[in-house]
C-alpha atoms as a PDB file:
ATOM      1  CA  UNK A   1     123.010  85.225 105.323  1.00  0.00           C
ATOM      2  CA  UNK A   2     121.176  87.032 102.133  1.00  0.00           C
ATOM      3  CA  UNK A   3     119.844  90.177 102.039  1.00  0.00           C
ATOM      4  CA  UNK A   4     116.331  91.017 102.221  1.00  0.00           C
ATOM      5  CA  UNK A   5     115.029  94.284 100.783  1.00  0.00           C
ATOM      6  CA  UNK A   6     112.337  96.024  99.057  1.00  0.00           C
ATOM      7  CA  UNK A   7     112.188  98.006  95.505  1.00  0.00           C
ATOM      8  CA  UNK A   8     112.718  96.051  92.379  1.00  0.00           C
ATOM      9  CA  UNK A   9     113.300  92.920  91.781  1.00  0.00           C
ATOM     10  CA  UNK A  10     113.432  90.121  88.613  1.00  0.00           C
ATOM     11  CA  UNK A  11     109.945  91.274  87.141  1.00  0.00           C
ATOM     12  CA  UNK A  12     111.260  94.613  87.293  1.00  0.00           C
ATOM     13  CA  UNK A  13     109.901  98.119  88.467  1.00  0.00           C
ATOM     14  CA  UNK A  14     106.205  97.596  90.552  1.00  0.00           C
ATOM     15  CA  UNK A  15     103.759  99.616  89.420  1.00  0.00           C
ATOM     16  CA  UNK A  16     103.021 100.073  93.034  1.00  0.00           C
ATOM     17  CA  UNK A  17     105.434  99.233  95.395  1.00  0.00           C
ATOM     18  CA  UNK A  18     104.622  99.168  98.796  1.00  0.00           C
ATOM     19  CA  UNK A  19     107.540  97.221  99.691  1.00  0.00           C
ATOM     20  CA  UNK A  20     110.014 100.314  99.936  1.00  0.00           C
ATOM     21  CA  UNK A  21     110.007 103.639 102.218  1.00  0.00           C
ATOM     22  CA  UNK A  22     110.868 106.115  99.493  1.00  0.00           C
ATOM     23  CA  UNK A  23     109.044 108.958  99.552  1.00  0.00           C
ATOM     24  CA  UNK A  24     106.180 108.394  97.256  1.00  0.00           C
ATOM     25  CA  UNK A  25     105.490 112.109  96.571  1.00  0.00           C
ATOM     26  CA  UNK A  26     108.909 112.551  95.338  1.00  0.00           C
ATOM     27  CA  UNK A  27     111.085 112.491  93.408  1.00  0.00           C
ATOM     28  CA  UNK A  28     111.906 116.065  94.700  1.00  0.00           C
ATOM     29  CA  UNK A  29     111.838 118.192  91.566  1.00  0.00           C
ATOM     30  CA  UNK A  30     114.994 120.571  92.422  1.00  0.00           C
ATOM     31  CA  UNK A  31     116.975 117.506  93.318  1.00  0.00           C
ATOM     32  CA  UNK A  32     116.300 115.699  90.869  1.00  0.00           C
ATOM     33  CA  UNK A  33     117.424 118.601  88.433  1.00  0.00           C
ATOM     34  CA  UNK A  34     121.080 118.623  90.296  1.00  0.00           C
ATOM     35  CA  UNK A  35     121.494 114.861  89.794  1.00  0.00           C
ATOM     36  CA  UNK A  36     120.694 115.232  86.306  1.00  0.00           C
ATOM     37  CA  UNK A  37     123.079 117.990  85.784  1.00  0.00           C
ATOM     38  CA  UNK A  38     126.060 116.375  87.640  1.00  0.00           C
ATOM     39  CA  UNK A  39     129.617 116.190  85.700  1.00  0.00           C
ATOM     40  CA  UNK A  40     129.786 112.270  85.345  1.00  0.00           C
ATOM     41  CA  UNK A  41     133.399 113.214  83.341  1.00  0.00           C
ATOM     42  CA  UNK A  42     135.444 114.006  86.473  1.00  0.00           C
ATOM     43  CA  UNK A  43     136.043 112.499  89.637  1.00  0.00           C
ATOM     44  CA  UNK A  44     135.148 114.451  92.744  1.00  0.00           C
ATOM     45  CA  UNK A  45     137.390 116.322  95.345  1.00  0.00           C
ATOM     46  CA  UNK A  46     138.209 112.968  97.088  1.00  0.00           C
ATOM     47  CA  UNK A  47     138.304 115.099 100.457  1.00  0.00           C
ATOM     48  CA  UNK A  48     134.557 115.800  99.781  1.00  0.00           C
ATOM     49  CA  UNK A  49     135.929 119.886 101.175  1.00  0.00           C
ATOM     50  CA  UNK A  50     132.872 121.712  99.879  1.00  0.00           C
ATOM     51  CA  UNK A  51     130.140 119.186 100.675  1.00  0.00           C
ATOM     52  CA  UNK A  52     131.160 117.867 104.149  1.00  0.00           C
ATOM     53  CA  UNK A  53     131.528 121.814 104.678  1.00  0.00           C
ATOM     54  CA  UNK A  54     127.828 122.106 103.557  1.00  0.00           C
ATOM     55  CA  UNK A  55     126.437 119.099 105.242  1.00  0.00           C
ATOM     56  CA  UNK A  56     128.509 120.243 108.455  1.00  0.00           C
ATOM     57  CA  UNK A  57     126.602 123.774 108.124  1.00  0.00           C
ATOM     58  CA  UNK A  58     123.287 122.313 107.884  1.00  0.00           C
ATOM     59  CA  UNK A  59     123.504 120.366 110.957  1.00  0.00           C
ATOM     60  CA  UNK A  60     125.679 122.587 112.816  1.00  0.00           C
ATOM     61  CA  UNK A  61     128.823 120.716 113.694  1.00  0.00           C
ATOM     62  CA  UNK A  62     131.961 121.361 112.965  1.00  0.00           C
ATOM     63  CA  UNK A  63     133.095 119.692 109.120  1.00  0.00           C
ATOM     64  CA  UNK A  64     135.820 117.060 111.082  1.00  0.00           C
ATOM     65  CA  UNK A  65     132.264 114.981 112.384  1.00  0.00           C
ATOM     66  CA  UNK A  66     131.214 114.488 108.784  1.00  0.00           C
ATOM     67  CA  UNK A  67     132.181 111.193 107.434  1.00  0.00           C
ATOM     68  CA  UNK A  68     130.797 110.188 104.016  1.00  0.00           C
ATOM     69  CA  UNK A  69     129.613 106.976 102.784  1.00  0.00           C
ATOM     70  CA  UNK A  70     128.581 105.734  99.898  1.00  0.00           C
ATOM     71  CA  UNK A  71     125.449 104.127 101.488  1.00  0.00           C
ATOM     72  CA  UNK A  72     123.992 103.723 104.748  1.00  0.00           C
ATOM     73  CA  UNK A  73     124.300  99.753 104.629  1.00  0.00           C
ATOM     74  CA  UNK A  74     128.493 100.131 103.050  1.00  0.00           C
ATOM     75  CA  UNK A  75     128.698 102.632 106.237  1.00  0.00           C
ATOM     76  CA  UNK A  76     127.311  99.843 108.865  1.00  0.00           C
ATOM     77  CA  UNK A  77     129.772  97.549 107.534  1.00  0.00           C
ATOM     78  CA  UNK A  78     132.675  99.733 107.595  1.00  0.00           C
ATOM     79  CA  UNK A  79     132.052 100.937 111.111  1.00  0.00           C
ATOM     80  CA  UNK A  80     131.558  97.014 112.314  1.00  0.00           C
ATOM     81  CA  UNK A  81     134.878  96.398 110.709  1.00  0.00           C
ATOM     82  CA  UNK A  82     136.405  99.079 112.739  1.00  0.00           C
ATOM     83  CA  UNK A  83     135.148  98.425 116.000  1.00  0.00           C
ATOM     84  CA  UNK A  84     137.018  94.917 115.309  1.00  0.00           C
ATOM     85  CA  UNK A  85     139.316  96.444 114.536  1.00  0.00           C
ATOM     86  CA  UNK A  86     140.244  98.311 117.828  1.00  0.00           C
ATOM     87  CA  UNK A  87     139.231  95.058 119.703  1.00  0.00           C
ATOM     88  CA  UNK A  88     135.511  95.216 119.737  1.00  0.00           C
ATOM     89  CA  UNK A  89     133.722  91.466 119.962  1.00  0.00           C
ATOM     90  CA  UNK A  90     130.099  92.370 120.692  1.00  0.00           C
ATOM     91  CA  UNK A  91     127.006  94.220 119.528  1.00  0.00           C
ATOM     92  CA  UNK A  92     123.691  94.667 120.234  1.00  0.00           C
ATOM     93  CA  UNK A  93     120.625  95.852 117.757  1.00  0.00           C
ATOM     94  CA  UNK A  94     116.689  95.960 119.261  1.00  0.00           C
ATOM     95  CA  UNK A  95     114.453  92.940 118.330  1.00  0.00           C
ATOM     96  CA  UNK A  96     113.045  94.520 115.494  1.00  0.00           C
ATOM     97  CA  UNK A  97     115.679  96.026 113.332  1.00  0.00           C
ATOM     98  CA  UNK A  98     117.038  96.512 109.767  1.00  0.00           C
ATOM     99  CA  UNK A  99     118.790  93.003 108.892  1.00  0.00           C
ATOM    100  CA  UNK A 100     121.689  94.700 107.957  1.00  0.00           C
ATOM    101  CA  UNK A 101     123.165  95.064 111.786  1.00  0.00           C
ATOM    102  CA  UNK A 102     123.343  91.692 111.360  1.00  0.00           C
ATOM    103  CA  UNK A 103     124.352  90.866 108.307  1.00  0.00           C
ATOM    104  CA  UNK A 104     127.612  92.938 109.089  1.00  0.00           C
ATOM    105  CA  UNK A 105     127.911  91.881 112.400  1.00  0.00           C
ATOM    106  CA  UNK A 106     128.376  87.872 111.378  1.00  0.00           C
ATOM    107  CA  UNK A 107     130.740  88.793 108.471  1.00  0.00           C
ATOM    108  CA  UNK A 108     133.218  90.525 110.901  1.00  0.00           C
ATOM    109  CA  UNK A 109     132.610  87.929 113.842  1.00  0.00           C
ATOM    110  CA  UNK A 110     130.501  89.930 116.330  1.00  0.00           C
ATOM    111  CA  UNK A 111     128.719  88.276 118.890  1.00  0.00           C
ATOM    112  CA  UNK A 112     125.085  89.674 119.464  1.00  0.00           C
ATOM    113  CA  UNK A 113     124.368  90.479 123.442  1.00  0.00           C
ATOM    114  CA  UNK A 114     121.134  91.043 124.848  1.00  0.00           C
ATOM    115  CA  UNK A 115     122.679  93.300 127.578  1.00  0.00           C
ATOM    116  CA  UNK A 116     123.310  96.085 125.845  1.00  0.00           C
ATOM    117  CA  UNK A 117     126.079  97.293 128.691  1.00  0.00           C
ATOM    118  CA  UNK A 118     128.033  94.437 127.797  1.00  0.00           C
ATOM    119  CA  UNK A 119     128.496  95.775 123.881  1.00  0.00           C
ATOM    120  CA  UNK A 120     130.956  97.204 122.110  1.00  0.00           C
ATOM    121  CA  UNK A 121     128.814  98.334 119.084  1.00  0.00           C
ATOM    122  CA  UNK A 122     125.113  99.065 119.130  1.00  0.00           C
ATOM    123  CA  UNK A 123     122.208 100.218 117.037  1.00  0.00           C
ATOM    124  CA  UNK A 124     119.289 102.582 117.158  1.00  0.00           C
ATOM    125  CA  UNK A 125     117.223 103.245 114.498  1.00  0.00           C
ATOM    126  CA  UNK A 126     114.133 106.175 114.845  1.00  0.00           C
ATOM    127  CA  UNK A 127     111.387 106.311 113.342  1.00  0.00           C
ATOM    128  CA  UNK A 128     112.574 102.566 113.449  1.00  0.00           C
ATOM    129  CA  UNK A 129     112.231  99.971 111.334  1.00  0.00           C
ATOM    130  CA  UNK A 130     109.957  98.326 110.611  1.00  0.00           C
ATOM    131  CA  UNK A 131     107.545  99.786 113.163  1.00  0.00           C
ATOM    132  CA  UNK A 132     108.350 103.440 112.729  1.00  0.00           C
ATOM    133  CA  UNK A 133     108.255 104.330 115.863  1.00  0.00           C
ATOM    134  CA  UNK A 134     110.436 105.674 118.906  1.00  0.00           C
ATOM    135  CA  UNK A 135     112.606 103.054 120.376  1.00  0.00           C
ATOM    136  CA  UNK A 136     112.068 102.192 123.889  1.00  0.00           C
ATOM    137  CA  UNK A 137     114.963 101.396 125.483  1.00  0.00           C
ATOM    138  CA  UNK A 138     117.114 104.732 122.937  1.00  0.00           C
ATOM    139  CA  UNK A 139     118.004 106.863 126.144  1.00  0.00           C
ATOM    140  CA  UNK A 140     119.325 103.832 128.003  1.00  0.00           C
ATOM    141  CA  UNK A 141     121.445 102.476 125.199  1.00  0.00           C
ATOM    142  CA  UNK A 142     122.656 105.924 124.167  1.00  0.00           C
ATOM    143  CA  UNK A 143     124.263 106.153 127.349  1.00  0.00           C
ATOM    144  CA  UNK A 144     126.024 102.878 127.309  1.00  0.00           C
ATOM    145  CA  UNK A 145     130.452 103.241 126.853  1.00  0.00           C
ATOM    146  CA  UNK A 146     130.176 100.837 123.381  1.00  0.00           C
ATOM    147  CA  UNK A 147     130.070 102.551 119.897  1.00  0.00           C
ATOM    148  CA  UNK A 148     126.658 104.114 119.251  1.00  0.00           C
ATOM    149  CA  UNK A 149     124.597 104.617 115.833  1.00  0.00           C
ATOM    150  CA  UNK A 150     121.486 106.120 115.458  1.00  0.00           C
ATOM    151  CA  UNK A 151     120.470 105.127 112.243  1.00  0.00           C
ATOM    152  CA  UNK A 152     118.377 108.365 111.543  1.00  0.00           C
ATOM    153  CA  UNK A 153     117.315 107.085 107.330  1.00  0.00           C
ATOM    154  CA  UNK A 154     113.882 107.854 108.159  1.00  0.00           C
ATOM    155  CA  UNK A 155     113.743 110.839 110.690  1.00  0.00           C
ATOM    156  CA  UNK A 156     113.282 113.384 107.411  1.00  0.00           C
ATOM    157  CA  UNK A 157     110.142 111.132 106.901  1.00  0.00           C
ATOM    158  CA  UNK A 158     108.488 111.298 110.385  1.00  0.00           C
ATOM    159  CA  UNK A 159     105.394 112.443 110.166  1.00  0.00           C
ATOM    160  CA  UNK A 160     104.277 112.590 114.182  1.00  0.00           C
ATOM    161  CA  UNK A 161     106.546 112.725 117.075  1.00  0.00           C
ATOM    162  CA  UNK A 162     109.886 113.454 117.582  1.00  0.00           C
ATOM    163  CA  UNK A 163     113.075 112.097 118.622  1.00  0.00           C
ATOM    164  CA  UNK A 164     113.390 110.463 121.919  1.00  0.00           C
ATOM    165  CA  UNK A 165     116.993 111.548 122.351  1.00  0.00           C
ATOM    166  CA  UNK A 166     117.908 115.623 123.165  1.00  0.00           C
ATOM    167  CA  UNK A 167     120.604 117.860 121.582  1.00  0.00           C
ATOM    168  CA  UNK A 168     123.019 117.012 124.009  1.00  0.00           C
ATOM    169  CA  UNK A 169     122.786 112.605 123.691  1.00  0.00           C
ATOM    170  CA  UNK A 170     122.321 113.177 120.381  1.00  0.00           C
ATOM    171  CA  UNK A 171     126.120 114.580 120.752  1.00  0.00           C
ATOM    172  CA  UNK A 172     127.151 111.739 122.604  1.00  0.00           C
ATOM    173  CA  UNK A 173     126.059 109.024 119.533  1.00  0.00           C
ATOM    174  CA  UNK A 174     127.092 108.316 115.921  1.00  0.00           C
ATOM    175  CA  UNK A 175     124.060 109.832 113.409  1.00  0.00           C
ATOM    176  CA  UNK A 176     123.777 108.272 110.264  1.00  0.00           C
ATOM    177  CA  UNK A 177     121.620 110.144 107.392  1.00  0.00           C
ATOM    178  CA  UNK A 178     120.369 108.514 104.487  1.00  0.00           C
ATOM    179  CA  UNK A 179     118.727 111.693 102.457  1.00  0.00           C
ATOM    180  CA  UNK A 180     117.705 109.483  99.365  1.00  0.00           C
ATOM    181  CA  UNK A 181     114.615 107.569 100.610  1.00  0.00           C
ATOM    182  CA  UNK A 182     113.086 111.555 101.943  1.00  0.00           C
ATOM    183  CA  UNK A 183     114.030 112.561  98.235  1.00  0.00           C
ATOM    184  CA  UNK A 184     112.761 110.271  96.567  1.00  0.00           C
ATOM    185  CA  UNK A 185     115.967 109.479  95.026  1.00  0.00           C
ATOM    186  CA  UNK A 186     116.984 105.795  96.540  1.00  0.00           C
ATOM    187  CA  UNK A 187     118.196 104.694  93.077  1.00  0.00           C
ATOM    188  CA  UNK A 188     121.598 107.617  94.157  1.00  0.00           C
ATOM    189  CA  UNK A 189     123.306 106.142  96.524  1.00  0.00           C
ATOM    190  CA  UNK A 190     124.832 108.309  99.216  1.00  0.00           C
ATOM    191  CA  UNK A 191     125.209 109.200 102.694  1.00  0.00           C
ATOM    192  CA  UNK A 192     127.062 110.045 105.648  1.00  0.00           C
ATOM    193  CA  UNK A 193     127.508 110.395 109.602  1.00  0.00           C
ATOM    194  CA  UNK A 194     128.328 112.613 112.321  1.00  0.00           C
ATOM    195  CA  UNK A 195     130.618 111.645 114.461  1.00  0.00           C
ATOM    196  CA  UNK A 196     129.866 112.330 118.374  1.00  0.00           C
ATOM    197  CA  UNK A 197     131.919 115.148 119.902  1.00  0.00           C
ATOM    198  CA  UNK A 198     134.078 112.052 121.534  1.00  0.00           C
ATOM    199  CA  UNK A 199     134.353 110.206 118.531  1.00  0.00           C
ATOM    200  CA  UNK A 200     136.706 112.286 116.191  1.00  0.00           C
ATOM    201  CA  UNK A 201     139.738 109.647 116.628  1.00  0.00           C
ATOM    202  CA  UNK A 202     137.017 106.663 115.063  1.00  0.00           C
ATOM    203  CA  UNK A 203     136.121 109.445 112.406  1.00  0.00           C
ATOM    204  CA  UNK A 204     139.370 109.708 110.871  1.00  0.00           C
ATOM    205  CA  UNK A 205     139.638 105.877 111.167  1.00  0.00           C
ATOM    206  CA  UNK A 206     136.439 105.426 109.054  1.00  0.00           C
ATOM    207  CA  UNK A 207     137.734 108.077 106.684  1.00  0.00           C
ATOM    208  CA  UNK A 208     140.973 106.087 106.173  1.00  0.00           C
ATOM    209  CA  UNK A 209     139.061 103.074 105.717  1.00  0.00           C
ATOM    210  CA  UNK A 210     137.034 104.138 103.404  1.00  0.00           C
ATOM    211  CA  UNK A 211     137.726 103.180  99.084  1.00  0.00           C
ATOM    212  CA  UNK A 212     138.561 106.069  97.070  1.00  0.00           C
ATOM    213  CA  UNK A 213     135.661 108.579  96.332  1.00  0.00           C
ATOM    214  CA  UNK A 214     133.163 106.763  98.216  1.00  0.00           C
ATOM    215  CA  UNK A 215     130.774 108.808  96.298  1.00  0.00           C
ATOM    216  CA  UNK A 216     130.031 110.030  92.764  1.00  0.00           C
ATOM    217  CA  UNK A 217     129.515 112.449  91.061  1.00  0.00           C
ATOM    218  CA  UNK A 218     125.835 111.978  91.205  1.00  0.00           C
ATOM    219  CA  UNK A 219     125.633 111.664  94.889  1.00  0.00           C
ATOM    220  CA  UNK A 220     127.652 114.764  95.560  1.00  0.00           C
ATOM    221  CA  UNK A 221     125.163 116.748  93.578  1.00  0.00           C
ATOM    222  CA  UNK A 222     122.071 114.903  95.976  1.00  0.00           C
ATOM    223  CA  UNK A 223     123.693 115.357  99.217  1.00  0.00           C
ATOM    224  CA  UNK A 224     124.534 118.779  98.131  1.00  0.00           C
ATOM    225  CA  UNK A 225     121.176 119.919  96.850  1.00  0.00           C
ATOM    226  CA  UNK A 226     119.391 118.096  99.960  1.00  0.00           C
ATOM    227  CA  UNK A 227     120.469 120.515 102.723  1.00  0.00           C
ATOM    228  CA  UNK A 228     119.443 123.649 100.474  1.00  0.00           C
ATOM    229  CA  UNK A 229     116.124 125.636 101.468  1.00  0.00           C
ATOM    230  CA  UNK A 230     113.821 125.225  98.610  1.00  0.00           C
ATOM    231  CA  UNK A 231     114.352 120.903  98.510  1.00  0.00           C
ATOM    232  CA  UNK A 232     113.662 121.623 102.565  1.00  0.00           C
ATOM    233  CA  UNK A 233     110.772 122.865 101.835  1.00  0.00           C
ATOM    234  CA  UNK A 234     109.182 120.691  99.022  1.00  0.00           C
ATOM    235  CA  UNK A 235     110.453 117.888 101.914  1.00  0.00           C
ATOM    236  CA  UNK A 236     108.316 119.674 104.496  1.00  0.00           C
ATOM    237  CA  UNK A 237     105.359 120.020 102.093  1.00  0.00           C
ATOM    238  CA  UNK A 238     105.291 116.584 101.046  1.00  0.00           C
ATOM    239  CA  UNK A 239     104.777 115.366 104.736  1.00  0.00           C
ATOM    240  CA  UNK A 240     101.933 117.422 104.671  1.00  0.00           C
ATOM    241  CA  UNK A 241     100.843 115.149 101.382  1.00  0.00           C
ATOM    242  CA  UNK A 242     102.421 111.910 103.191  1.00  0.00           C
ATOM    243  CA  UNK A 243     100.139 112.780 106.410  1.00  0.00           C
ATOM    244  CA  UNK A 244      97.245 112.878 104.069  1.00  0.00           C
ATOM    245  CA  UNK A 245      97.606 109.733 102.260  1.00  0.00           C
ATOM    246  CA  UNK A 246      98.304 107.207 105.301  1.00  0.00           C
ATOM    247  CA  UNK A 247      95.299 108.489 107.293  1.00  0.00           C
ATOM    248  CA  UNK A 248      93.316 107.183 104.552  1.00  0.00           C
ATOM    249  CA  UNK A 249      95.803 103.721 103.877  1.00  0.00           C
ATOM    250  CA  UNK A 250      95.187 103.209 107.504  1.00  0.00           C
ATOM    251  CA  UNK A 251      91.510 103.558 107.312  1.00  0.00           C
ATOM    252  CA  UNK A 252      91.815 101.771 103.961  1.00  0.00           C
ATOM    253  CA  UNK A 253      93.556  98.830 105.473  1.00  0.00           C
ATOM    254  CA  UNK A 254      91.474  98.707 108.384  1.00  0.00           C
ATOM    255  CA  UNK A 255      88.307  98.296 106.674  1.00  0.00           C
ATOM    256  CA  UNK A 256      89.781  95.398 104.948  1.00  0.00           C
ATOM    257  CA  UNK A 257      90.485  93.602 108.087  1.00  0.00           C
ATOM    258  CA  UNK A 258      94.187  94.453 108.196  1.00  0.00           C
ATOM    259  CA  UNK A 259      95.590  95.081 111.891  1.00  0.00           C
ATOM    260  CA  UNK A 260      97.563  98.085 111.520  1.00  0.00           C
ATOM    261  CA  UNK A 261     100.211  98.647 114.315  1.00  0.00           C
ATOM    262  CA  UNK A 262     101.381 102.483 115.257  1.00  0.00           C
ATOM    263  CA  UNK A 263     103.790 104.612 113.355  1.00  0.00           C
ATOM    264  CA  UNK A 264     105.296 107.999 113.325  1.00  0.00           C
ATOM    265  CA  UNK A 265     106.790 107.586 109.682  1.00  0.00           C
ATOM    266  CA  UNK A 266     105.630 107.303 106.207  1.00  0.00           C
ATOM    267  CA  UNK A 267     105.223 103.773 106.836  1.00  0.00           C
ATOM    268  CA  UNK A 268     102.967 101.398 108.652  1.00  0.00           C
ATOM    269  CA  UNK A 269     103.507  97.498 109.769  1.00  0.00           C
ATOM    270  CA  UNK A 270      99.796  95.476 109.445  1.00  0.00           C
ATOM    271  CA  UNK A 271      98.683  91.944 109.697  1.00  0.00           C
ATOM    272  CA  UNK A 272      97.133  91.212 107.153  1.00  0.00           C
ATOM    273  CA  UNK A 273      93.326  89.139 107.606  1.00  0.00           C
ATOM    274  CA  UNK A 274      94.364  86.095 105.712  1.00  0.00           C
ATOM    275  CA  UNK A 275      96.966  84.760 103.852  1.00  0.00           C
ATOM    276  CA  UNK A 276      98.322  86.761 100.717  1.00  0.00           C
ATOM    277  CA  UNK A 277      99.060  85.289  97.570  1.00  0.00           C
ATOM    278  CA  UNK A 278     102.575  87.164  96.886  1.00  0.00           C
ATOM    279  CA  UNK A 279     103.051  85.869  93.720  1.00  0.00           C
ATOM    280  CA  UNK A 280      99.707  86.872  92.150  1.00  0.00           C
ATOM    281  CA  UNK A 281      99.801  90.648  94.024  1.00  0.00           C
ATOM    282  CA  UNK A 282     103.576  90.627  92.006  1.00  0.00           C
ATOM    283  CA  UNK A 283     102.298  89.860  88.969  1.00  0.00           C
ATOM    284  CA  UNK A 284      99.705  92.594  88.985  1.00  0.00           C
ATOM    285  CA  UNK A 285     102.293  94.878  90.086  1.00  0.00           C
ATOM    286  CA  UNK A 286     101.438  95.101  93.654  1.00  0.00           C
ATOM    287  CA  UNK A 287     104.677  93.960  96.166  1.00  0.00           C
ATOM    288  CA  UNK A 288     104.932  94.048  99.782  1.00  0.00           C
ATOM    289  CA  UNK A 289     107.695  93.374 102.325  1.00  0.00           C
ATOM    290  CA  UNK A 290     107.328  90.736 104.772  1.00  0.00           C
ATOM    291  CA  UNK A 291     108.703  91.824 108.277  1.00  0.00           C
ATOM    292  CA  UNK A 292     109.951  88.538 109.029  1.00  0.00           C
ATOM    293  CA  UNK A 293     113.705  89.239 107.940  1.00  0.00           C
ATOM    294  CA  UNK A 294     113.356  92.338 110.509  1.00  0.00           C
ATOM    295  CA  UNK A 295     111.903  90.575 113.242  1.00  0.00           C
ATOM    296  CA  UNK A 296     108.443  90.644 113.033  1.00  0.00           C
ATOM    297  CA  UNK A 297     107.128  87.782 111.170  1.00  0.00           C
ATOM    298  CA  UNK A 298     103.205  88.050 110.217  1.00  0.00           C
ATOM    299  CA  UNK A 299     103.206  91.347 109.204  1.00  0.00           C
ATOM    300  CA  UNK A 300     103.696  93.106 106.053  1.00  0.00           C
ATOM    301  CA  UNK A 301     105.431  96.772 106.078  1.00  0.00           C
ATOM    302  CA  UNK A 302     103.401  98.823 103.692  1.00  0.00           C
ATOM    303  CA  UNK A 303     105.168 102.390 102.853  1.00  0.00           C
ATOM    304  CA  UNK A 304     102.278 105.400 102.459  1.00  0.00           C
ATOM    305  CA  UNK A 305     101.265 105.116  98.451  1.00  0.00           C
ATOM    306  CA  UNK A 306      98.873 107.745  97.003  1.00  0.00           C
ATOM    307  CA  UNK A 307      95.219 106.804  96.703  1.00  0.00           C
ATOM    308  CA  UNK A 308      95.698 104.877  93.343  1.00  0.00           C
ATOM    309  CA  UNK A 309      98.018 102.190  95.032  1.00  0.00           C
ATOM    310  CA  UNK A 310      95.815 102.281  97.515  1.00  0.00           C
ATOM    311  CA  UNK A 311      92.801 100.966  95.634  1.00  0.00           C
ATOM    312  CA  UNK A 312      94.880  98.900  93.498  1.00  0.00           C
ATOM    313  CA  UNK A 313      95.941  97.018  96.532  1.00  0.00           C
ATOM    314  CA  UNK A 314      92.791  96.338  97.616  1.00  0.00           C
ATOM    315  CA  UNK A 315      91.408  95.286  94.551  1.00  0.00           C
ATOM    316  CA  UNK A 316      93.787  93.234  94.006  1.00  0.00           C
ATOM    317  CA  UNK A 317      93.606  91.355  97.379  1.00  0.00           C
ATOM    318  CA  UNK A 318      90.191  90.704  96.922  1.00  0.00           C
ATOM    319  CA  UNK A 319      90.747  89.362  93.206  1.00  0.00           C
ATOM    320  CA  UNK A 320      93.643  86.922  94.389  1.00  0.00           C
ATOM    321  CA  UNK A 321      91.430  86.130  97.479  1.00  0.00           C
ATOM    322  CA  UNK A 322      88.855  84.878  95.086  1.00  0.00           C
ATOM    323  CA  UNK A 323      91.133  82.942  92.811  1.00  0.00           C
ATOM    324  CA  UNK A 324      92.246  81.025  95.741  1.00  0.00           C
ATOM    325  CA  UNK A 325      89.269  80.266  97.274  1.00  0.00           C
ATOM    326  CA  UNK A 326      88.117  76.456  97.759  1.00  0.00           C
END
């Protein structure tokens, strides 16, 4: 199985890439600043003391739930391999999900279940992905006895709604953050969980499992700087800015005869109304992500771009529409 994702590729950088869920008003200034200024000559405290005390502060748990990880994707394969490792032989992701559940799932010999009662690891994802929205069946699966993970990478991007899971199942599941893509920042690669209040024994499993300094210098400095108050609120003011720009990629799209489908997040999934020609949209710096790998083939994802991408997508569409016209 290969992995499908978004951002660069061969031809490089896009000029406007649509294909990724960074945060297009980013990257956050004061973050930025603190990666920049991070001591590349030493390692880290390979305990991580001062930032799991931080991150543990922000979110207010106790430090012991705070399990680093040196990305959200090297996290989902570590806890797969430990759920193995105790015994566990099943798992269960919803129909639409990151291909990564997957991915880690067949390299460690899980079997996928459609009942998620009868699994010993399972996946949530909100705002979820692709669709970013709430997921229907969260409250049901949270309560299940298997290994839960709320994969949470784009919950400091929702623009509308809110969680469909309270303080107190929230406690119950595994959260895992992914700051970078809400900073703007997904070239530093960091993140980390928190463990549920039951879940403290698999915590110091995934710690032990875990390489030596899982994370960098420059990560420490991201993760550190994230949970401060003035990158909070540049975060906060660029969802104002984020809100902004998709009403009018929406309305943008829809004139255009794209079906968009609902979203809570800086994202949106839409069918386009005829076939694209990916190759000529890539070489005029224009790419998109096709859903298929994530469960939703016919639609493109489309992360929120300012204005300028906007047009240039449309422009371009129409051009290559044009070209390959009989």
């Amino acid at each position: 199985m290969s992995h499908e994702h978004g951002g660069p590729d061969a031809l490089g950088v896009p000029r406007w890439d649509f294909s990724t869920n960074a945060n297009a008003v980013g990257p956050c200034p004061m973050v930025l600043t603190a990666v920049q200024r991070a001591d590349p000559q030493h390692y880290p405290d390979p305990a991580y003391t001062v930032l799991r005390a931080a991150l543990a502060a922000f979110h207010g748990v106790a430090a012991e739930r705070i399990v680093v990880a040196g990305s959200a994707s090297e996290f989902i394969a570590r806890i797969t391999a430990a759920v193995v490792r105790v015994g566990g032989q099943s798992v269960w992701w919803p129909a639409l999900a990151y291909g990564d559940y997957a991915h880690a799932a067949q390299a460690w010999g899980l079997q996928r279940v459609d009942d998620p009662a009868k699994a010993d690891l399972l996946w949530l994802c909100e705002p979820s992905s692709p669709l970013g929205t709430a997921e229907p069946l969260a409250q049901a699966v949270a309560g299940q006895g298997g290994v839960v993970v709320l994969d949470r990478a784009y919950e400091p991007l929702r623009l509308s709604g809110h969680c469909s899971l309270g303080a107190d199942t929230l406690d119950g599941v595994w959260q895992l953050w992914t700051p970078n893509k809400a900073l703007g920042l997904t070239g530093v690669r960091g993140a980390y969980a928190i463990a549920p209040l039951r879940g403290l024994a698999l915590a110091q499993t995934l710690t032990r499992m875990a390489p030596s300094w899982p994370l960098g210098a420059h990560a420490v400095a991201m993760l550190t700087a994230w949970v401060q108050l003035d990158p909070q609120r540049w975060l906060a003011k660029s969802r104002e800015q984020l809100t902004t720009w998709k009403a009018a990629q929406v309305a943008c799209l829809g004139e255009a005869g794209w079906v968009c489908l609902p979203s809570e997040a800086n994202y949106v999934c839409a069918r386009a109304p005829h076939a694209l020609d990916v190759e000529a949209l890539r070489a005029q710096g224009i790419k998109l992500r096709d859903t298929t790998s994530l469960g939703l083939p016919g639609h493109w994802r489309l992360g929120v771009l300012p204005p300028a991408g906007q047009q240039a997508l449309h422009t371009a569409v129409l051009e290559t529409t044009k070209e390959t016209s009989p």
